[in-house]
PDB file of N, CA and C in Angstrom:
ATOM      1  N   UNK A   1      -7.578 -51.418  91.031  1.00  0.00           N
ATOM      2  CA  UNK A   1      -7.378 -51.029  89.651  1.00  0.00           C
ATOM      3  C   UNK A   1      -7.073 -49.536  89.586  1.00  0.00           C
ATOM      4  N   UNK A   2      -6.314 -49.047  88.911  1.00  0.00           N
ATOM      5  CA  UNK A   2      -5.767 -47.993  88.454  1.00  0.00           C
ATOM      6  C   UNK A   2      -6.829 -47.152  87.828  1.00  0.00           C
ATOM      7  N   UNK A   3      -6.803 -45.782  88.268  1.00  0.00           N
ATOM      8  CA  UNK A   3      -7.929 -44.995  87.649  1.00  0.00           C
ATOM      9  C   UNK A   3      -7.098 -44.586  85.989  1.00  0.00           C
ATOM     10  N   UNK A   4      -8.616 -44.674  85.044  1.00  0.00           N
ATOM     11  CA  UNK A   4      -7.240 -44.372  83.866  1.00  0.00           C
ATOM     12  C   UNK A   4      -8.765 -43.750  82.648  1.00  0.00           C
ATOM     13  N   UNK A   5      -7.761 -42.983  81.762  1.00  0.00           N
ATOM     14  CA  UNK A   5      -8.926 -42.760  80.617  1.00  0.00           C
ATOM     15  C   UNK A   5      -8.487 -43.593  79.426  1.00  0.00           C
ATOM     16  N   UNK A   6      -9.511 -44.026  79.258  1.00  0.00           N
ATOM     17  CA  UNK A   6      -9.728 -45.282  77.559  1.00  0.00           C
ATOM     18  C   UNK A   6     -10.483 -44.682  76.479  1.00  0.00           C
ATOM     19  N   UNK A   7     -10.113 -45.237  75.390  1.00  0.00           N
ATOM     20  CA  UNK A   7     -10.863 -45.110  74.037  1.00  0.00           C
ATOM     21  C   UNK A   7     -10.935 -46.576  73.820  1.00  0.00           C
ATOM     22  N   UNK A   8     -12.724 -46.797  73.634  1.00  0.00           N
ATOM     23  CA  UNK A   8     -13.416 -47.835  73.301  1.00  0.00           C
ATOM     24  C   UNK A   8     -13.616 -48.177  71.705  1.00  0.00           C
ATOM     25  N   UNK A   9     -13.449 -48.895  70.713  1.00  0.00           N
ATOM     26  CA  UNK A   9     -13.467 -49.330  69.151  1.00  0.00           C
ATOM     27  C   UNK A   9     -14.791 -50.102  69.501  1.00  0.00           C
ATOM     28  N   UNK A  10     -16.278 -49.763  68.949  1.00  0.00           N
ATOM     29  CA  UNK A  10     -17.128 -50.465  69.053  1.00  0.00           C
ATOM     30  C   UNK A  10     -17.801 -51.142  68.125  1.00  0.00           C
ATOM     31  N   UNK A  11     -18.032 -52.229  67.277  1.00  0.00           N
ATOM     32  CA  UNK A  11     -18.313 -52.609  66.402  1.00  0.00           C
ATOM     33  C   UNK A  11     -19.671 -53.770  66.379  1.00  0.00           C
ATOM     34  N   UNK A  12     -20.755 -53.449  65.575  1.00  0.00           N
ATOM     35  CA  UNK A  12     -21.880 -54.439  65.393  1.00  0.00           C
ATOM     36  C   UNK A  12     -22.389 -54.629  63.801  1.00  0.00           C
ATOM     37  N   UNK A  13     -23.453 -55.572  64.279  1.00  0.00           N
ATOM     38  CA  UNK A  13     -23.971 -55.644  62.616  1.00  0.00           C
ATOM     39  C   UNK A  13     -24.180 -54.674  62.147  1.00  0.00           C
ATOM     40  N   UNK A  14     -24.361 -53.408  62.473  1.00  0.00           N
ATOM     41  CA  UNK A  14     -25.091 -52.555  61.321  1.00  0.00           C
ATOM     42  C   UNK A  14     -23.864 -51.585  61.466  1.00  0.00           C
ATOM     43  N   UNK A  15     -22.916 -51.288  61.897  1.00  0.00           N
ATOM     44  CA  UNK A  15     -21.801 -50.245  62.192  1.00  0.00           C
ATOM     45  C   UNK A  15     -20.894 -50.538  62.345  1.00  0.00           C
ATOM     46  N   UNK A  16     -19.925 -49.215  62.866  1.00  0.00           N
ATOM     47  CA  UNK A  16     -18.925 -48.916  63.800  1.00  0.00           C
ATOM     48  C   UNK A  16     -18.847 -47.645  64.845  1.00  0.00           C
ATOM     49  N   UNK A  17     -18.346 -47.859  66.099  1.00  0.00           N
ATOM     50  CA  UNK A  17     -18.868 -46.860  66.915  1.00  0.00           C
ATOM     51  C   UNK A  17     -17.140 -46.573  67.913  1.00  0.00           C
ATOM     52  N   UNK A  18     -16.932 -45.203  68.377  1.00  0.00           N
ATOM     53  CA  UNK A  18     -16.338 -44.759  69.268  1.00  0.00           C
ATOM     54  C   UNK A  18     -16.192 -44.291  70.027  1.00  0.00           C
ATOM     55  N   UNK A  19     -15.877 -44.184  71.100  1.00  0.00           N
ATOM     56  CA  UNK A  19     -15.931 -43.819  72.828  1.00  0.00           C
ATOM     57  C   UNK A  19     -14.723 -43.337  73.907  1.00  0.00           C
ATOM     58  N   UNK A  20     -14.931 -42.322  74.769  1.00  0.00           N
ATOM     59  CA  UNK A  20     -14.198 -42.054  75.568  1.00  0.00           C
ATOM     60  C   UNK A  20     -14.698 -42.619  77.112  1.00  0.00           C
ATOM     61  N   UNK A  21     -13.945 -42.612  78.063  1.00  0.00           N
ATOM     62  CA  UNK A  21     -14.254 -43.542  79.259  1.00  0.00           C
ATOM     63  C   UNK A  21     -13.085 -43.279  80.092  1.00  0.00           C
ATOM     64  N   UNK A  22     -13.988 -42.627  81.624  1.00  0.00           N
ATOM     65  CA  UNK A  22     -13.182 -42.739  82.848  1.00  0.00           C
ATOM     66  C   UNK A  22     -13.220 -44.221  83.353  1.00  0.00           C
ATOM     67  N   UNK A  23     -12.430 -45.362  83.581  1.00  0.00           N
ATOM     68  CA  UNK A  23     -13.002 -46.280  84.267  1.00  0.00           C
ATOM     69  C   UNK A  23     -11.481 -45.924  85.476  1.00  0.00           C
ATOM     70  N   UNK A  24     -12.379 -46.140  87.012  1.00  0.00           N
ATOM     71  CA  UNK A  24     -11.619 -45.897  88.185  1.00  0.00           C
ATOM     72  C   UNK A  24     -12.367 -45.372  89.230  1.00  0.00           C
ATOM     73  N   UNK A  25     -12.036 -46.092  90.972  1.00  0.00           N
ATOM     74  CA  UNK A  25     -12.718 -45.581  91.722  1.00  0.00           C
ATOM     75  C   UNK A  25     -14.371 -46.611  91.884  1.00  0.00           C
ATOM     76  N   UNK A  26     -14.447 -47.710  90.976  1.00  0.00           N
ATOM     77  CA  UNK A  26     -15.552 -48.000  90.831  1.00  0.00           C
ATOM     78  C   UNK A  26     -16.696 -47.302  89.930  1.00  0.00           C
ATOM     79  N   UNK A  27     -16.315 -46.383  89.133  1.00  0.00           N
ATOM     80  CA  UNK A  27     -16.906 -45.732  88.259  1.00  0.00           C
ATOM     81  C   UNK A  27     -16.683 -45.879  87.034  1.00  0.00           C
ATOM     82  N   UNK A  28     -17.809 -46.116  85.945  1.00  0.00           N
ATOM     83  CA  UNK A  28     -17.655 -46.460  84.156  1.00  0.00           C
ATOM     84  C   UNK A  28     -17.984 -45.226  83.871  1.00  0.00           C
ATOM     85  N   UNK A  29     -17.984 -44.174  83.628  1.00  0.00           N
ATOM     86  CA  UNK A  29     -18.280 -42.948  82.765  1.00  0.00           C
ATOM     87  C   UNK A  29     -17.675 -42.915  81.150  1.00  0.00           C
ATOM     88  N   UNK A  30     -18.790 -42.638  80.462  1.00  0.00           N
ATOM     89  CA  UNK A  30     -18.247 -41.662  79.329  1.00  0.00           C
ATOM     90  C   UNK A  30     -19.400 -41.577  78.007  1.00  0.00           C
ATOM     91  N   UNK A  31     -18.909 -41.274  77.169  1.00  0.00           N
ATOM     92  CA  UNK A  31     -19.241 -40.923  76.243  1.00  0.00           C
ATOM     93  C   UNK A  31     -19.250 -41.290  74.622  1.00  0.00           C
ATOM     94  N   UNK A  32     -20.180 -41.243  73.531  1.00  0.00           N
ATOM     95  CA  UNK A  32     -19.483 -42.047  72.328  1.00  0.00           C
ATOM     96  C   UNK A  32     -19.984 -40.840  71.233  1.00  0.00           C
ATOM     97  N   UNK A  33     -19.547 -40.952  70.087  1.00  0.00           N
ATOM     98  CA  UNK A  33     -20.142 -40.145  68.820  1.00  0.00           C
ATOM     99  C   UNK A  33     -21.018 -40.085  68.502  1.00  0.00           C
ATOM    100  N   UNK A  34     -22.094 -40.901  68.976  1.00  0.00           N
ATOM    101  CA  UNK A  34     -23.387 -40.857  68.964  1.00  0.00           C
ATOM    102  C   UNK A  34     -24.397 -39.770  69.948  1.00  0.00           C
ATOM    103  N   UNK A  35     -23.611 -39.415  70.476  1.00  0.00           N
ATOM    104  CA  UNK A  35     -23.719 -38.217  71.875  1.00  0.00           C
ATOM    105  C   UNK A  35     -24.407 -39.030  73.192  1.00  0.00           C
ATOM    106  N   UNK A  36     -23.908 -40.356  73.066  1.00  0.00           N
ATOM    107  CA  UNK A  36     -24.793 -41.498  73.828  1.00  0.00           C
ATOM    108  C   UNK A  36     -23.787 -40.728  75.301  1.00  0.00           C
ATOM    109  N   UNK A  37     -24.396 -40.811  76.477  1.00  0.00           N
ATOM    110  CA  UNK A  37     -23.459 -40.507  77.745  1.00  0.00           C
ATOM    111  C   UNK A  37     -23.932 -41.832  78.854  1.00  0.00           C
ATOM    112  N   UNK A  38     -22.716 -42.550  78.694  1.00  0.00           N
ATOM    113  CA  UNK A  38     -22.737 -43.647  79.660  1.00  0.00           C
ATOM    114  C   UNK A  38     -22.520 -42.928  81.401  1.00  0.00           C
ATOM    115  N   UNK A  39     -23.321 -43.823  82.036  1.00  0.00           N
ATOM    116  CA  UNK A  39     -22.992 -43.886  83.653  1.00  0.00           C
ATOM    117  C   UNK A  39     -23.117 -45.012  84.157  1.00  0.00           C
ATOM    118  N   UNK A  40     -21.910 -45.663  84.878  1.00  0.00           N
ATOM    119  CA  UNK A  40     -22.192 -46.743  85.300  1.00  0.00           C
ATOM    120  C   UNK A  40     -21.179 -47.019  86.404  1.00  0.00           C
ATOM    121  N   UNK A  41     -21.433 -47.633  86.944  1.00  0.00           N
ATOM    122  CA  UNK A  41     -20.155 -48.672  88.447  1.00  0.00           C
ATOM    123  C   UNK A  41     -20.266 -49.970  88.019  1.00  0.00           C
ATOM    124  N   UNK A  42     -19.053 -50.712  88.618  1.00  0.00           N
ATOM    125  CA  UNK A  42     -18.220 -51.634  88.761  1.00  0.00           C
ATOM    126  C   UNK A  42     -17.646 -52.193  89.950  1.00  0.00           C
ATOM    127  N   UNK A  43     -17.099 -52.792  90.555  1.00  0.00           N
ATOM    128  CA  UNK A  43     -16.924 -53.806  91.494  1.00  0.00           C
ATOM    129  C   UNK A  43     -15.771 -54.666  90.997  1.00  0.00           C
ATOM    130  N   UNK A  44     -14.375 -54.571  91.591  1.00  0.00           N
ATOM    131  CA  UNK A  44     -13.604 -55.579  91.208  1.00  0.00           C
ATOM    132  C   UNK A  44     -13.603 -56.844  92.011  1.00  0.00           C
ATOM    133  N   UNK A  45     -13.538 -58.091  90.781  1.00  0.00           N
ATOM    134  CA  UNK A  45     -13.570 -59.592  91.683  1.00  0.00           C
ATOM    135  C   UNK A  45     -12.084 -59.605  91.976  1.00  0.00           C
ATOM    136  N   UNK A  46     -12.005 -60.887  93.016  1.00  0.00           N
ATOM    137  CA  UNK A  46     -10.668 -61.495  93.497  1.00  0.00           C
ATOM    138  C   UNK A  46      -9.358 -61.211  91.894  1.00  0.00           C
ATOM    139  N   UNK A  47      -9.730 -61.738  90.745  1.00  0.00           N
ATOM    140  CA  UNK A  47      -9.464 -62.182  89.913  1.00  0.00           C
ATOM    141  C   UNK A  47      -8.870 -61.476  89.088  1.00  0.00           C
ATOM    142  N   UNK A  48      -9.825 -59.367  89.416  1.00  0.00           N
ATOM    143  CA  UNK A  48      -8.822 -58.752  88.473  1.00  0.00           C
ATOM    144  C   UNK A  48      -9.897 -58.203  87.690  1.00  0.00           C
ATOM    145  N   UNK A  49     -11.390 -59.308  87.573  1.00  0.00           N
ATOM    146  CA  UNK A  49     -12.164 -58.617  86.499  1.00  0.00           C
ATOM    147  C   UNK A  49     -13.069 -57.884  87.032  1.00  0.00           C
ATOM    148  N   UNK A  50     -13.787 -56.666  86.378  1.00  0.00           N
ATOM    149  CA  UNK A  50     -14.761 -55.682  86.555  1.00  0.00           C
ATOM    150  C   UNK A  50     -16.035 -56.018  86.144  1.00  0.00           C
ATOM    151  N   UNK A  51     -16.821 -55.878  87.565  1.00  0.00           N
ATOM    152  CA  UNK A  51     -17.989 -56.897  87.013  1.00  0.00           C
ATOM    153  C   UNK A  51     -19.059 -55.545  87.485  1.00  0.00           C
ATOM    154  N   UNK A  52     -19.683 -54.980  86.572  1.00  0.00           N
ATOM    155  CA  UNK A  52     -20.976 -53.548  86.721  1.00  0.00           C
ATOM    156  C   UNK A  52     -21.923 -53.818  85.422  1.00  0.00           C
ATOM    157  N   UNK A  53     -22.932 -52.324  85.802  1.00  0.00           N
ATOM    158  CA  UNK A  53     -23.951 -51.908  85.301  1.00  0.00           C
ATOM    159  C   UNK A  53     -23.480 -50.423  84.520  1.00  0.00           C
ATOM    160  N   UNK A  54     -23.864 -50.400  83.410  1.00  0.00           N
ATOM    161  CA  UNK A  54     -23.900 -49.100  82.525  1.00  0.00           C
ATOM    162  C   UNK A  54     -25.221 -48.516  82.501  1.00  0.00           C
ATOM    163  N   UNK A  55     -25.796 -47.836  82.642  1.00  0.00           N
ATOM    164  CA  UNK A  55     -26.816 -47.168  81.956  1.00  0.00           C
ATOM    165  C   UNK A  55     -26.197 -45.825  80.738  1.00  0.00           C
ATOM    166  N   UNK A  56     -27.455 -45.808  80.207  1.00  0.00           N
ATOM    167  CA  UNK A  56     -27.199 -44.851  78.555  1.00  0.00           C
ATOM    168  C   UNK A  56     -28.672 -44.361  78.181  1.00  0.00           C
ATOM    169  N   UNK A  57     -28.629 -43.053  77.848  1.00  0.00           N
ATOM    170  CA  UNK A  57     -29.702 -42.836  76.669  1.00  0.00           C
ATOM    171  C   UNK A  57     -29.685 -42.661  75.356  1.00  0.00           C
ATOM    172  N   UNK A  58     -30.257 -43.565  74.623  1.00  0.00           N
ATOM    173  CA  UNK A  58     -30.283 -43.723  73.215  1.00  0.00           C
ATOM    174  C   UNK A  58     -31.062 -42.227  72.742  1.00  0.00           C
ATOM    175  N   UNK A  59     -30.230 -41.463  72.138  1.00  0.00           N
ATOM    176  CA  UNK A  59     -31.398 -39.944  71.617  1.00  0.00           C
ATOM    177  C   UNK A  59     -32.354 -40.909  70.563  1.00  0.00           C
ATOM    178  N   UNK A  60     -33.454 -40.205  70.260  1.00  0.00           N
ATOM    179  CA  UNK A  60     -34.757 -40.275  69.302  1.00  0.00           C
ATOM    180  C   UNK A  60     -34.017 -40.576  67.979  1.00  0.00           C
ATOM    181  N   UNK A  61     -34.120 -41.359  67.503  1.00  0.00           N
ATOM    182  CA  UNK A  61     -34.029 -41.801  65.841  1.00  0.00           C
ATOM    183  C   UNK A  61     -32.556 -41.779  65.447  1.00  0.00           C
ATOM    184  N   UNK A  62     -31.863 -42.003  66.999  1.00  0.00           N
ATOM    185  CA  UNK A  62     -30.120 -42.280  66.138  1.00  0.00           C
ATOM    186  C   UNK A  62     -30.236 -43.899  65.994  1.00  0.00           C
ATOM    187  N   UNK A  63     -29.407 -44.078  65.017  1.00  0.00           N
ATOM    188  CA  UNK A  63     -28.596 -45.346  64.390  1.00  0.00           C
ATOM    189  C   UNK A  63     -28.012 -45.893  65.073  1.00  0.00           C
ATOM    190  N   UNK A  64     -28.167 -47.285  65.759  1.00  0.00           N
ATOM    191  CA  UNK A  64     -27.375 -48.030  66.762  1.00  0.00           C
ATOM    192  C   UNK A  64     -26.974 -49.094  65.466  1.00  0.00           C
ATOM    193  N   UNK A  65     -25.618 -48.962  65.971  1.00  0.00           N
ATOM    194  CA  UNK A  65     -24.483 -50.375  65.397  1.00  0.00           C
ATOM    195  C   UNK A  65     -25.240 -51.502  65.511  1.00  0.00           C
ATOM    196  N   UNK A  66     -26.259 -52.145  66.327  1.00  0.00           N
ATOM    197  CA  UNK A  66     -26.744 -53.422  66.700  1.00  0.00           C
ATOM    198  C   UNK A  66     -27.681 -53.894  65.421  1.00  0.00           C
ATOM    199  N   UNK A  67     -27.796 -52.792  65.168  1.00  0.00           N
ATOM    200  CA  UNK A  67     -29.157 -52.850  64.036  1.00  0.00           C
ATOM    201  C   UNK A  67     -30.405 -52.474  64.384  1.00  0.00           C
ATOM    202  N   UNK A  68     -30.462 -52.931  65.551  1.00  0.00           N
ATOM    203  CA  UNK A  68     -32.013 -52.283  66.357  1.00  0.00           C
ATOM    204  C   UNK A  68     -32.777 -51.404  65.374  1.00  0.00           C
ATOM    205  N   UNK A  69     -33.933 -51.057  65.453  1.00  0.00           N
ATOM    206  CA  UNK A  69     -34.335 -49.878  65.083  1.00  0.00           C
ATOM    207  C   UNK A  69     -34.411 -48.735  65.917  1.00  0.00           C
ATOM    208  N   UNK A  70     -34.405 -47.568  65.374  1.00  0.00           N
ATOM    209  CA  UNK A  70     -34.381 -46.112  66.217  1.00  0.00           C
ATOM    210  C   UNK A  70     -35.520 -45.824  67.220  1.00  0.00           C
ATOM    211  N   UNK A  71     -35.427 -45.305  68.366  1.00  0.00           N
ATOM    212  CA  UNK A  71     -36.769 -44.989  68.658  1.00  0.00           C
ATOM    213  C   UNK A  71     -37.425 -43.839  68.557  1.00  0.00           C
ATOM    214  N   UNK A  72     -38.632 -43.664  68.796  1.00  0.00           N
ATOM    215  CA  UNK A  72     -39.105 -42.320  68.430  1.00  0.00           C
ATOM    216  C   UNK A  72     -38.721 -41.324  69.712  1.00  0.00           C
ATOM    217  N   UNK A  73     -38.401 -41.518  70.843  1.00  0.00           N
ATOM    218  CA  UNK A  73     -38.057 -40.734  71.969  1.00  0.00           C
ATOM    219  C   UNK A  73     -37.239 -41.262  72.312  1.00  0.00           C
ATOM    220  N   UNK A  74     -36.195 -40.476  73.120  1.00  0.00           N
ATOM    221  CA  UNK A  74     -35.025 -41.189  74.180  1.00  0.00           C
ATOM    222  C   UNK A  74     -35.644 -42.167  74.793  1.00  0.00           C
ATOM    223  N   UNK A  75     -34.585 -43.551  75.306  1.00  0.00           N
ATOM    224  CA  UNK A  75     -34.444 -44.498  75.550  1.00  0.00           C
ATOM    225  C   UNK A  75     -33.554 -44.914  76.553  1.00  0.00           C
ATOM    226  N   UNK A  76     -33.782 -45.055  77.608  1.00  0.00           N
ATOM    227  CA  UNK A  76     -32.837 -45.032  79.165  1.00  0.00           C
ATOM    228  C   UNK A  76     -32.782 -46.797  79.042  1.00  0.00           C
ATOM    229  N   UNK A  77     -31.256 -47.214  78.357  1.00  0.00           N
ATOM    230  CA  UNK A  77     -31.043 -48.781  78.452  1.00  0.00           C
ATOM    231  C   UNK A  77     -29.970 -48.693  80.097  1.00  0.00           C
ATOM    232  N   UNK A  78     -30.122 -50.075  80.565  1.00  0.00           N
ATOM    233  CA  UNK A  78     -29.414 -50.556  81.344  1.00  0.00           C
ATOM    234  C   UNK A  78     -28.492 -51.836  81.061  1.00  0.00           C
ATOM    235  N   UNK A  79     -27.312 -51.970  80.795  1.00  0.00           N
ATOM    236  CA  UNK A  79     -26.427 -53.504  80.433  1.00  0.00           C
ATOM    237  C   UNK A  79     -25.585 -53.247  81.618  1.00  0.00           C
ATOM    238  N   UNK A  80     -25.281 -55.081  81.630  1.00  0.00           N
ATOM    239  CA  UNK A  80     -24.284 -55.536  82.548  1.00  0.00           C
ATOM    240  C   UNK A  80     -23.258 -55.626  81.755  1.00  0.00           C
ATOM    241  N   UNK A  81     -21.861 -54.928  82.383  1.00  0.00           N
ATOM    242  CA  UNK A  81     -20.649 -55.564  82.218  1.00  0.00           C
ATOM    243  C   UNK A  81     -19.768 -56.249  82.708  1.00  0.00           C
ATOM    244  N   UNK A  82     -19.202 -57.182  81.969  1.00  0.00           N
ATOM    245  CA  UNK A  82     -17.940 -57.765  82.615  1.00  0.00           C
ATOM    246  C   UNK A  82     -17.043 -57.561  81.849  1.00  0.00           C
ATOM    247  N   UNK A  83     -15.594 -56.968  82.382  1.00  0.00           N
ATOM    248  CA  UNK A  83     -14.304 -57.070  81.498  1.00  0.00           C
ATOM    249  C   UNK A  83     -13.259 -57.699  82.734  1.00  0.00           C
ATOM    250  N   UNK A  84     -12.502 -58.474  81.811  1.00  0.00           N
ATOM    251  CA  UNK A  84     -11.481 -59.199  82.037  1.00  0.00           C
ATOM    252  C   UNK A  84     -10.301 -58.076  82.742  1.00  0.00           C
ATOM    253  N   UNK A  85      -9.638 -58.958  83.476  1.00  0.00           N
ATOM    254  CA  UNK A  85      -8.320 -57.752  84.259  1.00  0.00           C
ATOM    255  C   UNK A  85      -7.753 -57.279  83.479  1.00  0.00           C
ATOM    256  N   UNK A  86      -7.225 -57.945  82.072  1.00  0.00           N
ATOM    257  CA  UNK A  86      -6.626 -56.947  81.369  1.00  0.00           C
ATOM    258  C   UNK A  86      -6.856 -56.202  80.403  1.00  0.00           C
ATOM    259  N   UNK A  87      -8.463 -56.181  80.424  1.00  0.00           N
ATOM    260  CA  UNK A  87      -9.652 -56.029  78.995  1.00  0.00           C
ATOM    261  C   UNK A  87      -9.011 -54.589  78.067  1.00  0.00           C
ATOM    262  N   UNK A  88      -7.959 -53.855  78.490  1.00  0.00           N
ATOM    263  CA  UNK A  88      -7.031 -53.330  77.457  1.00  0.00           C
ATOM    264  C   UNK A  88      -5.923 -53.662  76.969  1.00  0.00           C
ATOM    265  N   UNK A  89      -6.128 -55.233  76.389  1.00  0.00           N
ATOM    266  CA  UNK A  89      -4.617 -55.623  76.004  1.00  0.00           C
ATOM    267  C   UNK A  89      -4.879 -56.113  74.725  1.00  0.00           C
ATOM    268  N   UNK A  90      -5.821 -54.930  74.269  1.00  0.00           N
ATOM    269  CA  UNK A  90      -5.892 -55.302  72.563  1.00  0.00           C
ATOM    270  C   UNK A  90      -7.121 -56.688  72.316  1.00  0.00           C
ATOM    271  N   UNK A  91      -7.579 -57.669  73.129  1.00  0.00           N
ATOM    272  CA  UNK A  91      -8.587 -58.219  72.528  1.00  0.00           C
ATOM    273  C   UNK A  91      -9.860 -57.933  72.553  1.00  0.00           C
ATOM    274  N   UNK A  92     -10.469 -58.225  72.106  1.00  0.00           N
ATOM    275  CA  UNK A  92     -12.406 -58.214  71.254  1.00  0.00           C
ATOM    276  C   UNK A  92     -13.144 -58.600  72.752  1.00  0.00           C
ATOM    277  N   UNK A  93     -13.695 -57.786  73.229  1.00  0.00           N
ATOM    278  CA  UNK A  93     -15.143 -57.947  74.167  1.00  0.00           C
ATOM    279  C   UNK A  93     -16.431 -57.902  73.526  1.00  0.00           C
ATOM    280  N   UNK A  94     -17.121 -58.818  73.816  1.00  0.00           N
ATOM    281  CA  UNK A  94     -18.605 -58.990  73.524  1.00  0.00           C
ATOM    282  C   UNK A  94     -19.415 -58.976  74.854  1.00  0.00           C
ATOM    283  N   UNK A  95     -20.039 -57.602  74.578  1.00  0.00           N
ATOM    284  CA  UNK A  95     -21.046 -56.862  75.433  1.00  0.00           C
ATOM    285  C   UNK A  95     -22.434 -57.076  75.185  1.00  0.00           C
ATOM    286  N   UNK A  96     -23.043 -58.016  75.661  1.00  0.00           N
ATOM    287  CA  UNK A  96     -24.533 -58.211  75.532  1.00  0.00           C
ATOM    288  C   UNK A  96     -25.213 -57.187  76.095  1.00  0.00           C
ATOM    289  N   UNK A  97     -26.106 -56.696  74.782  1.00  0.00           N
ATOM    290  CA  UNK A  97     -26.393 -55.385  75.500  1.00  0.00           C
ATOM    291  C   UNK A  97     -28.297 -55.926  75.037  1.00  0.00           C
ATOM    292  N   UNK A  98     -29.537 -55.250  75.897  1.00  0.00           N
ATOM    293  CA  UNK A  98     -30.714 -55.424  75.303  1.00  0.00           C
ATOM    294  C   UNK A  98     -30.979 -55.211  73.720  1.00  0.00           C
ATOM    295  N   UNK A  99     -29.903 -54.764  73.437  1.00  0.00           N
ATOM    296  CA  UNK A  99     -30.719 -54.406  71.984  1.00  0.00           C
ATOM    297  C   UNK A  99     -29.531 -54.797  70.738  1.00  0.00           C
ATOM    298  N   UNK A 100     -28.741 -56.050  71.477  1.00  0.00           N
ATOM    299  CA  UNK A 100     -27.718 -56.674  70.641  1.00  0.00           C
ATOM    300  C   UNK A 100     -26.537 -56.796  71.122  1.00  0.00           C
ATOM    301  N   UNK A 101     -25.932 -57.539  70.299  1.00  0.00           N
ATOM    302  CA  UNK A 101     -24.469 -57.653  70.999  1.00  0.00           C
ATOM    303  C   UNK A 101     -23.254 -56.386  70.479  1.00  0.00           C
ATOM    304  N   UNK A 102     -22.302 -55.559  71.144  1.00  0.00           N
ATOM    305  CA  UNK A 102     -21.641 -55.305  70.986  1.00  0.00           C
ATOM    306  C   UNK A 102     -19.932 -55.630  70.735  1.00  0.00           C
ATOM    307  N   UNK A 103     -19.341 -55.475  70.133  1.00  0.00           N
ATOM    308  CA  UNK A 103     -17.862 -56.069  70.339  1.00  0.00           C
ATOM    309  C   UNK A 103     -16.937 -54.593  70.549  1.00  0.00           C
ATOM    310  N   UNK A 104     -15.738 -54.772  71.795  1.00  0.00           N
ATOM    311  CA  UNK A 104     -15.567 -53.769  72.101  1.00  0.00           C
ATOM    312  C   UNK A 104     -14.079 -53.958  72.282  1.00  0.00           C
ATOM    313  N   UNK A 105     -13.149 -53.015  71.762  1.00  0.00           N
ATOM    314  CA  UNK A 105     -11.371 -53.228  72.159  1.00  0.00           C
ATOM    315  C   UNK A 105     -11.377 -51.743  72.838  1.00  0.00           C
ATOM    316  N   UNK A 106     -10.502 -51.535  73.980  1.00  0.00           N
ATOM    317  CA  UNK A 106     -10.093 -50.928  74.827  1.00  0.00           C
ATOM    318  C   UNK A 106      -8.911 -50.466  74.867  1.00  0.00           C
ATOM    319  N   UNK A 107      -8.310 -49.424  74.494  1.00  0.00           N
ATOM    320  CA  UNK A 107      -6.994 -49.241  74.442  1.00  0.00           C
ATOM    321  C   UNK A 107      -7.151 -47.891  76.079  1.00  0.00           C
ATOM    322  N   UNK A 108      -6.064 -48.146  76.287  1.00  0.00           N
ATOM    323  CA  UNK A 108      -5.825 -47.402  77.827  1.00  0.00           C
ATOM    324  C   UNK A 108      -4.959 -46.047  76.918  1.00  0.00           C
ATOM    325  N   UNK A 109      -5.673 -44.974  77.409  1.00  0.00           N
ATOM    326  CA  UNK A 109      -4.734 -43.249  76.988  1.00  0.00           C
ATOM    327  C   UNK A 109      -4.142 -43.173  77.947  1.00  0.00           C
ATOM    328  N   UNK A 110      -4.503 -43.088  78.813  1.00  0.00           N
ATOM    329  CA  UNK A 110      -3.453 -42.580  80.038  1.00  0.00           C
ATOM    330  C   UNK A 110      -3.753 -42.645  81.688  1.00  0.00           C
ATOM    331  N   UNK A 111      -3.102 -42.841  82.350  1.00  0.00           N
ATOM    332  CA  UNK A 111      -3.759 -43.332  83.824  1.00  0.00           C
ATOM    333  C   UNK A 111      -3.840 -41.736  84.236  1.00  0.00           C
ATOM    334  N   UNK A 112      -4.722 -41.867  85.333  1.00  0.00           N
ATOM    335  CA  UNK A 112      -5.347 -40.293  86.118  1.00  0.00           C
ATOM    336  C   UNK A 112      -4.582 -41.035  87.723  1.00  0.00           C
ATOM    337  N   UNK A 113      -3.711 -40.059  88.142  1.00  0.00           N
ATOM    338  CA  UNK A 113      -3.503 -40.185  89.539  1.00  0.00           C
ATOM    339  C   UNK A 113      -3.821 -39.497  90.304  1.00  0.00           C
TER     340      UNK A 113
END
């Protein structure tokens, strides 16, 4: 897979959310408006799809899209992802995350060579 930077459209019951993202190299990095800072790897199958782990810290008393409630201190979550080989071709991902489901579109900015 092509190393490349994305902007993530994130949407749940209680919101809407947005994101920047290195994915390449086996690495998920980035970031959302929430000042949330993802780190995570990936593993490509035979097939094309990216199958990893994100970790994130939720800051103290921000507003998650899921609805969740806030917590009183940072919050170190861990979710699994899977995206499809072409998971930037404009359709809806649903990201089961511990604290709800996310839905996520991927548009590709620009490849990093």
């Amino acid at each position: 897979m092509a190393k490349a930077l994305y902007v993530a459209y994130f949407t749940g019951v209680a919101g809407q959310s947005i994101g920047l993202f290195y994915i390449g190299d086996g690495l998920l990095i980035g970031v959302d408006v929430a000042t949330m800072q993802y780190d995570g790897a990936y593993t490509t199958k035979p097939d094309g799809s990216l199958e990893g782990a994100v970790q994130y810290v939720l800051p103290a008393g921000a507003s998650l899209i899921t609805g969740a409630p806030a917590g009183v201190a940072p919050t170190r979550i861990t979710t699994n992802v899977t995206l499809p080989a072409d998971f930037a071709d404009g359709r809806v991902i649903t990201i089961e995350t511990p604290l709800g489901p996310v839905n996520a579109k991927f548009e590709k900015l620009k490849d990093i060579p």
